[in-house]
Protein backbone atom coordinates (compact mmCIF):
# COMPACT_ATOMS: atom_id res chain seq x y z
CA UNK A 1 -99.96 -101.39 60.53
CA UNK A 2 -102.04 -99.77 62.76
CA UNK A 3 -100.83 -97.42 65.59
CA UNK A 4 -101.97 -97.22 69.16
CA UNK A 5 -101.94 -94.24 70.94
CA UNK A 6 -102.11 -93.07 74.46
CA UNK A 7 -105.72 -91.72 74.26
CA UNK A 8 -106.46 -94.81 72.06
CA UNK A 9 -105.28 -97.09 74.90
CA UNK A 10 -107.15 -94.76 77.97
CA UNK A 11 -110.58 -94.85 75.76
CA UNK A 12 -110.45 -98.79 75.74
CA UNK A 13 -109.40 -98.56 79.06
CA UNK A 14 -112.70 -96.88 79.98
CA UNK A 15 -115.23 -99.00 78.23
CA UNK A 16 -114.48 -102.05 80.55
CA UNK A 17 -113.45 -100.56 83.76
CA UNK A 18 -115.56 -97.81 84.36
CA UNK A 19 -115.96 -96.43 87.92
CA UNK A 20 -112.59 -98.69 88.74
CA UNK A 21 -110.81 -95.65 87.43
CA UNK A 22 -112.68 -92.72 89.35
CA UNK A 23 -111.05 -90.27 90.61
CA UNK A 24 -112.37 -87.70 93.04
CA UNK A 25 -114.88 -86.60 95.60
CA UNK A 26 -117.88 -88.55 96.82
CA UNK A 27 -118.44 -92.35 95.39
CA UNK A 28 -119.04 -93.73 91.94
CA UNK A 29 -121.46 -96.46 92.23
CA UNK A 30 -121.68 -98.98 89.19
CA UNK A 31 -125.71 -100.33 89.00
CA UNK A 32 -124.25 -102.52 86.41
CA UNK A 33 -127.14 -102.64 83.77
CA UNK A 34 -129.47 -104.56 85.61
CA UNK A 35 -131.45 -101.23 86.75
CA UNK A 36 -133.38 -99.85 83.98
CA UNK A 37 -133.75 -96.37 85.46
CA UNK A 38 -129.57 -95.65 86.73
CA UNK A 39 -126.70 -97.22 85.28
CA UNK A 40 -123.70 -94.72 87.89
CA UNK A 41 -124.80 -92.66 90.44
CA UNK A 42 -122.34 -90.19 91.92
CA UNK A 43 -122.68 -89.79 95.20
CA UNK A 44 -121.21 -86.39 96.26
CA UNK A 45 -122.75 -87.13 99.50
CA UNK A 46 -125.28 -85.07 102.04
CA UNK A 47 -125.65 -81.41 102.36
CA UNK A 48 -127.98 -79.37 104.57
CA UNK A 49 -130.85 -76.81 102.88
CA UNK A 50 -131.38 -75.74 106.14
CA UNK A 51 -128.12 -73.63 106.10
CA UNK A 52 -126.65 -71.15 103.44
CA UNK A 53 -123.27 -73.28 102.21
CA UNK A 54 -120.99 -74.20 98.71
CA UNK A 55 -119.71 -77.76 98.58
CA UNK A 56 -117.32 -77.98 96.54
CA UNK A 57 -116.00 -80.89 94.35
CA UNK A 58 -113.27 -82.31 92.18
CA UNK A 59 -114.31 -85.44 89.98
CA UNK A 60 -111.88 -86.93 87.05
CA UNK A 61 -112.16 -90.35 85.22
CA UNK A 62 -115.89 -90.54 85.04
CA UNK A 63 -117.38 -92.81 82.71
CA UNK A 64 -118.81 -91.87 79.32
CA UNK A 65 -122.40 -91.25 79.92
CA UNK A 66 -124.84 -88.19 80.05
CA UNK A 67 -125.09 -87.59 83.63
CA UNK A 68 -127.71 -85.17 85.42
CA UNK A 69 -127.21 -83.73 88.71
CA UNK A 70 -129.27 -83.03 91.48
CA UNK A 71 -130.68 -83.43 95.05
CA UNK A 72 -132.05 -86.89 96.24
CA UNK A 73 -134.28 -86.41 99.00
CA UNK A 74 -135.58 -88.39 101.54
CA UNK A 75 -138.21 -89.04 104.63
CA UNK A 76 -140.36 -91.34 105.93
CA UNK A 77 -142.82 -89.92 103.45
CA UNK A 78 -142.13 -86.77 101.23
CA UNK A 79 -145.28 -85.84 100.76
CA UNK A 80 -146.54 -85.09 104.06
CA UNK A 81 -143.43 -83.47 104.90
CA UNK A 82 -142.94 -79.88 104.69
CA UNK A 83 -140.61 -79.48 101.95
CA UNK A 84 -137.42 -76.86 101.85
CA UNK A 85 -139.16 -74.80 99.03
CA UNK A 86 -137.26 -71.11 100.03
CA UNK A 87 -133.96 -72.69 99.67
CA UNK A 88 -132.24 -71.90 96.10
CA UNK A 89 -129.72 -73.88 94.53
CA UNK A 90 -127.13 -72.68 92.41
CA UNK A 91 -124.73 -75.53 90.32
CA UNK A 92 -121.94 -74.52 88.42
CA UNK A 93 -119.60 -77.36 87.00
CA UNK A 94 -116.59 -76.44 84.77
CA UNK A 95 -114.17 -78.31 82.95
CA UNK A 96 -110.85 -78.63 82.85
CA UNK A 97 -110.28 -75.44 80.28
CA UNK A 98 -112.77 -73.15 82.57
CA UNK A 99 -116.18 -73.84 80.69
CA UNK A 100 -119.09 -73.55 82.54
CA UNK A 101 -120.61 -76.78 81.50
CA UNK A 102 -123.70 -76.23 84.08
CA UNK A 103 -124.77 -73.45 85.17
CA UNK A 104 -128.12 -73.38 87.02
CA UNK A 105 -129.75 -71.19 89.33
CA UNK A 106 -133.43 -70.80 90.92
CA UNK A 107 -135.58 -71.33 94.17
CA UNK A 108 -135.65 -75.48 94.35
CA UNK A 109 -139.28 -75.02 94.20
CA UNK A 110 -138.89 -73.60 90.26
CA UNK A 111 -136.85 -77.10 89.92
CA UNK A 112 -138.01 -80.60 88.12
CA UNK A 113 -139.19 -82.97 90.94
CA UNK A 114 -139.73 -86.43 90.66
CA UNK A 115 -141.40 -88.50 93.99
CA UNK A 116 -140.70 -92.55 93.70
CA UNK A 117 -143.31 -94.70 93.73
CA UNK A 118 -142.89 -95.73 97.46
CA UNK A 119 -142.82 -91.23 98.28
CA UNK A 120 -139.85 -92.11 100.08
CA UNK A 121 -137.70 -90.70 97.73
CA UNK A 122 -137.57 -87.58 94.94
CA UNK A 123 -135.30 -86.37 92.49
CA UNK A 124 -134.60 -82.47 92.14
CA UNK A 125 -133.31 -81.53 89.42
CA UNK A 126 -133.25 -78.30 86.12
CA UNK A 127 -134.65 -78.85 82.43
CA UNK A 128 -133.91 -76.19 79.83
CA UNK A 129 -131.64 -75.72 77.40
CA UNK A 130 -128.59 -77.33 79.07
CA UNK A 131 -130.34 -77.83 82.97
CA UNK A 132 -128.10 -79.70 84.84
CA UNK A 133 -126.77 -82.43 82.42
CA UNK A 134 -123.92 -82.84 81.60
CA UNK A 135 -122.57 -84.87 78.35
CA UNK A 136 -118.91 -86.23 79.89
CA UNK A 137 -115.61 -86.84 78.50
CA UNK A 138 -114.09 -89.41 80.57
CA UNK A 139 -110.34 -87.67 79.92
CA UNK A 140 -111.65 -84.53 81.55
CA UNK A 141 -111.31 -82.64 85.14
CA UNK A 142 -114.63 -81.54 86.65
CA UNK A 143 -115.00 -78.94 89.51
CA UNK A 144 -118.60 -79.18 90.73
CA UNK A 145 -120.26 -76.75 93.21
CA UNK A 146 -123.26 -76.46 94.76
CA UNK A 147 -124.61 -73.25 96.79
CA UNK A 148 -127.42 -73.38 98.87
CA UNK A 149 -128.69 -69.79 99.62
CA UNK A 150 -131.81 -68.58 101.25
CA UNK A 151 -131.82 -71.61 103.40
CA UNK A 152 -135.13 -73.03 105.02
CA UNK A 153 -135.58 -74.59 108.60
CA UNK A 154 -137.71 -77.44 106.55
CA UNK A 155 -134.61 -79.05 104.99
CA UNK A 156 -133.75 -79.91 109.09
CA UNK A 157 -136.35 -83.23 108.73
CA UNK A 158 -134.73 -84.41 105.39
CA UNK A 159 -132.12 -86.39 104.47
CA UNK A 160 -130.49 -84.58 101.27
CA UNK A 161 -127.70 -86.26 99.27
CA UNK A 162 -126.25 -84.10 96.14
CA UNK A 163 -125.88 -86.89 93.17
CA UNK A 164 -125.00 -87.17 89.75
CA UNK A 165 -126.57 -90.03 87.88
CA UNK A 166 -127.09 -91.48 84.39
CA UNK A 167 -129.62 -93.74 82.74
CA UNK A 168 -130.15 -97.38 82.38
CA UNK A 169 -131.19 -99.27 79.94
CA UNK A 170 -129.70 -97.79 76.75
């Protein structure tokens, strides 16, 4: 006879409810699997490069899934807007036993960006040896912060959200 335990029961739990058992800051938005680029986006919502600040976050119950986090920007058209290139960005995220899980630092303009198709949108974001991705375990306790030093006047024309997101099509 086979015995259930409480972990067993939370880890089933997880594979067919997903963001219904979020807890935390910001939003966990479900794509479902139609999207081939994002299956969740966490949505820690907007912050300003145009001012020196930390955000701060809490996030438990995420799904299972290799998230990256970052800076989604937008304007009318990112190109021919002057981007916030001084600013530097600093994320740290820790887990529940104190391990720094992420930790990234660097002028934005040293950071990975990607421009959508329609240059409406881009994607900031580290590579390297860990960048900012983060492999979760849906059990765990995540603090997340962001600090924005050096800021730059630029950032005042965009519209910044801080995100967390995952892949599509697996």
């Amino acid at each position: 006879m086979m015995k259930i335990t409480k972990i067993s029961l939370l880890l089933i739990c997880f594979s067919f409810v997903g963001c219904d058992t979020y807890q935390g800051d910001g939003n966990l938005i479900n794509h479902d699997s139609f999207d081939a680029n994002k299956k969740y986006t966490l949505d820690l919502g907007n912050i300003n490069l145009s001012k020196n600040g930390l955000y701060k976050y809490t996030s438990s119950f995420l799904p299972k899934d290799k998230f990256v986090f970052g800076l989604e920007i937008s304007s009318k058209h990112v190109i021919e807007n002057p981007l916030p290139i001084n600013a530097h960005l600093e994320i740290i995220v820790t887990d529940s036993k104190g391990v720094k899980v992420i930790e990234e630092s660097a002028p934005i303009i040293d950071w990975v960006w990607t421009i959508a198709r329609d240059s409406n949108h881009t994607f900031v974001y580290r590579r390297g040896e860990k960048g900012t991705y983060l492999s979760v375990n849906p059990l765990d306790t995540y603090s997340i912060n962001l600090n924005v030093t050096n800021a730059d006047e630029s950032g005042n024309m965009l519209e910044v959200k801080f995100i967390g997101r995952t892949g599509g099509w697996k």
